[in-house]
N, C-alpha and C. Protein backbone atom coordinates (compact mmCIF):
# COMPACT_ATOMS: atom_id res chain seq x y z
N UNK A 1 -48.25 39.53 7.44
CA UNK A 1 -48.57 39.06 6.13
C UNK A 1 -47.34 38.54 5.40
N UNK A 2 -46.29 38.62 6.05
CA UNK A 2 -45.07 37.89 5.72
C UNK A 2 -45.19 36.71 5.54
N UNK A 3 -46.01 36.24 6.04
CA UNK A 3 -45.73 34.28 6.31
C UNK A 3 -46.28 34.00 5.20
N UNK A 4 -45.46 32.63 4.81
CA UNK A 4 -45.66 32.26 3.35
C UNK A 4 -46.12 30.66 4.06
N UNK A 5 -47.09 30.22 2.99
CA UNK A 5 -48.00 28.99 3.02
C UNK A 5 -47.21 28.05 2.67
N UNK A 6 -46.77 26.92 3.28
CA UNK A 6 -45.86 25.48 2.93
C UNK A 6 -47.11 25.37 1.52
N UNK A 7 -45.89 25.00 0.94
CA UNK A 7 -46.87 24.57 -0.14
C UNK A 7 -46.86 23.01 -0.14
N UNK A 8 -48.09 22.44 -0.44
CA UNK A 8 -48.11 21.38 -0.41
C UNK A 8 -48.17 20.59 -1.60
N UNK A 9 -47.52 19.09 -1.26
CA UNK A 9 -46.77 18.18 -2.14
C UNK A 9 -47.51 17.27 -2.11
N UNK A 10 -47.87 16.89 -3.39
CA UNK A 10 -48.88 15.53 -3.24
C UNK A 10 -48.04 14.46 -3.25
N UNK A 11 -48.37 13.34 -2.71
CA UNK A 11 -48.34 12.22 -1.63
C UNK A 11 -47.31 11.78 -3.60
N UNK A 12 -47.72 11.45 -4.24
CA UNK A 12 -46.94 11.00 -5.13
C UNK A 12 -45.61 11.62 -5.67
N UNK A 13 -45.79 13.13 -5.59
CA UNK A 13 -44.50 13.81 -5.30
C UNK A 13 -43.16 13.55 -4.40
N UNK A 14 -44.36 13.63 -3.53
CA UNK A 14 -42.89 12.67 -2.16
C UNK A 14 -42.49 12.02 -1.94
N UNK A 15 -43.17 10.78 -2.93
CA UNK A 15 -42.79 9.35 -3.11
C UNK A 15 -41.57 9.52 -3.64
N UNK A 16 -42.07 10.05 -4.79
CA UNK A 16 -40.87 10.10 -6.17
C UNK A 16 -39.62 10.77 -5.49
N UNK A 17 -40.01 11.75 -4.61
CA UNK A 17 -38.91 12.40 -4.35
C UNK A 17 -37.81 11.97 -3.49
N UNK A 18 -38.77 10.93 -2.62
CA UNK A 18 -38.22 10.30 -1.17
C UNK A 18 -37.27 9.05 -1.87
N UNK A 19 -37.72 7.84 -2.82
CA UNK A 19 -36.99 7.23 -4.06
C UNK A 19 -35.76 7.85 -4.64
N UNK A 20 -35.82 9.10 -4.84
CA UNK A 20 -34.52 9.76 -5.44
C UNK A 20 -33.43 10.15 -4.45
N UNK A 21 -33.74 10.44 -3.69
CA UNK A 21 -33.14 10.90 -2.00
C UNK A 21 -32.67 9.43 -1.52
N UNK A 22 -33.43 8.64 -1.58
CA UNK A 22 -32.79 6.86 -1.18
C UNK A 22 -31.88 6.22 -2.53
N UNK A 23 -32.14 6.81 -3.32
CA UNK A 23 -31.32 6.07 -4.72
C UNK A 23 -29.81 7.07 -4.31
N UNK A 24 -29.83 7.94 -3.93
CA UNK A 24 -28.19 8.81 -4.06
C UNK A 24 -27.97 8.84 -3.09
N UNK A 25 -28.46 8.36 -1.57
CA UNK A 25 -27.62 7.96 -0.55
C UNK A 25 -27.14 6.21 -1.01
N UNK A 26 -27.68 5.62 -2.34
CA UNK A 26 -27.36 4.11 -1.88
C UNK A 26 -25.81 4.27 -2.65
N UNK A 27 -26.06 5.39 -3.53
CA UNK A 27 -25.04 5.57 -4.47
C UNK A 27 -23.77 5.91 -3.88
N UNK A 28 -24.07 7.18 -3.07
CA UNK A 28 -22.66 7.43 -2.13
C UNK A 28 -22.17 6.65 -1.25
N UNK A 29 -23.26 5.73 -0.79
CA UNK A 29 -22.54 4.31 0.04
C UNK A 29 -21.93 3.56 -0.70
N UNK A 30 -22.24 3.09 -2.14
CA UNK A 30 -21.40 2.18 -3.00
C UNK A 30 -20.17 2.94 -2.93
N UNK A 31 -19.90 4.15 -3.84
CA UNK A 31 -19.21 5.33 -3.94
C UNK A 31 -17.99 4.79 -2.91
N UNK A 32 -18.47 4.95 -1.48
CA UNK A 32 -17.82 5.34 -0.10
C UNK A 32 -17.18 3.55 0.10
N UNK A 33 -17.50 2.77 -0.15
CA UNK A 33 -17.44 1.07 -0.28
C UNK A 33 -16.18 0.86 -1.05
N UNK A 34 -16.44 1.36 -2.69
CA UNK A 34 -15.88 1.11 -3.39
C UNK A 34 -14.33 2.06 -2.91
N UNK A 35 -14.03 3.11 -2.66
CA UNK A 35 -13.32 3.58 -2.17
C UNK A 35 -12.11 3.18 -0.95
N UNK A 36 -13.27 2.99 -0.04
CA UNK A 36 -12.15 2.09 0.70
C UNK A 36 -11.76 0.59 0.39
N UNK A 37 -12.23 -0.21 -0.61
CA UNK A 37 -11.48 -1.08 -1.42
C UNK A 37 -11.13 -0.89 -2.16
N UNK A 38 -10.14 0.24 -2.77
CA UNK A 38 -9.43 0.51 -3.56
C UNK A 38 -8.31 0.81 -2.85
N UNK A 39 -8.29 1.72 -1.79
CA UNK A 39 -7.54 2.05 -0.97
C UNK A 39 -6.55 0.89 0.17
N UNK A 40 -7.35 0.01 -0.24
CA UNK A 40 -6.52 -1.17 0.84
C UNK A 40 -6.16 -1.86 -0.21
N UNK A 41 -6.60 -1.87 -1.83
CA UNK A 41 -5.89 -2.89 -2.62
C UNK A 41 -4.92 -1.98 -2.82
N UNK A 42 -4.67 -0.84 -2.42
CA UNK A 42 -3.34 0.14 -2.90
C UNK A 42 -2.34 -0.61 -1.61
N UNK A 43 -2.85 -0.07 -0.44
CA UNK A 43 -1.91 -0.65 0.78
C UNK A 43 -1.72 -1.99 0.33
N UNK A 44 -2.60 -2.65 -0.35
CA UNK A 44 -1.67 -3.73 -0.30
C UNK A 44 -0.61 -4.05 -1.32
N UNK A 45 -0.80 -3.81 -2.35
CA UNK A 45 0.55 -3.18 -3.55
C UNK A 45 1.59 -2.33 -2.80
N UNK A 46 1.69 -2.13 -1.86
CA UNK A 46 2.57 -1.09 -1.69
C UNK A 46 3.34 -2.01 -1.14
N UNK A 47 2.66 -2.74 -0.20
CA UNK A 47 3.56 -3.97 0.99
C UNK A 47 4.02 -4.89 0.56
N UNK A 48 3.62 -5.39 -1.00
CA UNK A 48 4.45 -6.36 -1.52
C UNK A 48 5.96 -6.02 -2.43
N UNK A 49 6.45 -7.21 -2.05
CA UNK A 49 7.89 -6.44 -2.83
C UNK A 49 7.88 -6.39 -4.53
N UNK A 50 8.22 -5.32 -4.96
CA UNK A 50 8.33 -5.22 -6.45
C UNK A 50 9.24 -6.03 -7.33
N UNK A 51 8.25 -6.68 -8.23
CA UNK A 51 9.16 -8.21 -8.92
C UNK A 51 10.27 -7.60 -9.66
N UNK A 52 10.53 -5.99 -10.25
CA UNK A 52 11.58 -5.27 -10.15
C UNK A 52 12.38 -5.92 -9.61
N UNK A 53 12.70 -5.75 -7.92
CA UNK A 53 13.34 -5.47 -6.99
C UNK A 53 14.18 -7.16 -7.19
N UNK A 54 13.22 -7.83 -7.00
CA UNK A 54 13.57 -9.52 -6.99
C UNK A 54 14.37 -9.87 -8.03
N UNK A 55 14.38 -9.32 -9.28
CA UNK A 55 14.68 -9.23 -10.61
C UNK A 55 16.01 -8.99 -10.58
N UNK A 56 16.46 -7.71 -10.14
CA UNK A 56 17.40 -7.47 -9.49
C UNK A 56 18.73 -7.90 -8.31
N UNK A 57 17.47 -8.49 -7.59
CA UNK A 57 18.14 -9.18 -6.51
C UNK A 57 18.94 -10.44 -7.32
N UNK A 58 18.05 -10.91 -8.03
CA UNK A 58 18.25 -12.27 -8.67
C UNK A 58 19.87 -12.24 -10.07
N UNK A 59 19.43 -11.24 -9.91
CA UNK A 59 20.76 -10.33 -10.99
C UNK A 59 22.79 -10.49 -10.39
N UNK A 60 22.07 -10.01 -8.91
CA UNK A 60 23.73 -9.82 -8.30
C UNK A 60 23.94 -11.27 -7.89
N UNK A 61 22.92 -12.05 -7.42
CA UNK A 61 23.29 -13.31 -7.15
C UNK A 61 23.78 -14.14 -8.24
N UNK A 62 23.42 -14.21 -9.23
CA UNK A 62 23.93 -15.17 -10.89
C UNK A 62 25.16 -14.41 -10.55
N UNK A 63 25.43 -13.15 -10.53
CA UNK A 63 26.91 -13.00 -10.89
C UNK A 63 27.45 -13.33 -9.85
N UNK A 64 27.40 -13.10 -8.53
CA UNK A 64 28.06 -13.53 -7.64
C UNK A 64 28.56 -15.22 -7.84
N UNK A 65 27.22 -15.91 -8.20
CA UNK A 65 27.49 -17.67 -8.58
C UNK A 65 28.56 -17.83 -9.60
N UNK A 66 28.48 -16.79 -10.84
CA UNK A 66 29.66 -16.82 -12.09
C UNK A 66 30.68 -16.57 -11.39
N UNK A 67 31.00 -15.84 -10.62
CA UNK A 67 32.23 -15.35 -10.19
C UNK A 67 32.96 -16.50 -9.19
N UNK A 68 32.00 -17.03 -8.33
CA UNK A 68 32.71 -18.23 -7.97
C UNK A 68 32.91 -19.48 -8.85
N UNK A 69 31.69 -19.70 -9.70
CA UNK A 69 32.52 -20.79 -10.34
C UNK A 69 33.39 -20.13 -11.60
N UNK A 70 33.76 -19.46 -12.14
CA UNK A 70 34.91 -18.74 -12.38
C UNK A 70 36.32 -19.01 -11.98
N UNK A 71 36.11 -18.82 -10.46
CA UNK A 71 37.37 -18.50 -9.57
C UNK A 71 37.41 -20.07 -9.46
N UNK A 72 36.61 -21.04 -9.12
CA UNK A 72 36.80 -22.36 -9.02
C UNK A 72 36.09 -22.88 -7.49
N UNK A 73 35.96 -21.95 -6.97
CA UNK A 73 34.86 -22.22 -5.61
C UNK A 73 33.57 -22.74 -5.83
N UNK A 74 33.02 -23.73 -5.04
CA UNK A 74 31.92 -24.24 -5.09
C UNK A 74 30.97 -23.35 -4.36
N UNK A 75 29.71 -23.60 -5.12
CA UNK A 75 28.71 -23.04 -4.55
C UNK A 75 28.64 -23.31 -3.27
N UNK A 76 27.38 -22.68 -2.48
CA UNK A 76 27.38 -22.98 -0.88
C UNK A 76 26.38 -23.72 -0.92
């Protein structure tokens, strides 16, 4: 007398329910989508050089150019 009776779900229940169950797997696929394109627009920020860096670069070279025409040497 243990056994318990499935209770049963009317056909419109399961609709609704089966709809909600397909709406939050579509969600965790966007979710899971959107994720790994975020993640490769990161890799790709990472691989480009920082306009910092160029900024910089661009920094020692002017002086290096002042310093030769300074000294009286022509550029190369």
């Amino acid at each position: 007398m243990t056994e318990k009776k499935e209770k049963r779900i009317p056909p419109w229940e399961k609709a609704r329910i089966l709809v909600h169950m397909q709406e939050e797997q579509r969600k965790r696929k966007l979710l899971g989508s959107e994720m790994k394109e975020r993640q490769r627009k990161a890799a790709l920020r990472v691989k480009r050089p920082s306009p910092l860096d160029s900024m910089d670069e661009n920094r020692k070279r002017l002086a290096e150019i002042r310093k030769r025409i300074e000294s009286g040497e022509e550029e190369k």
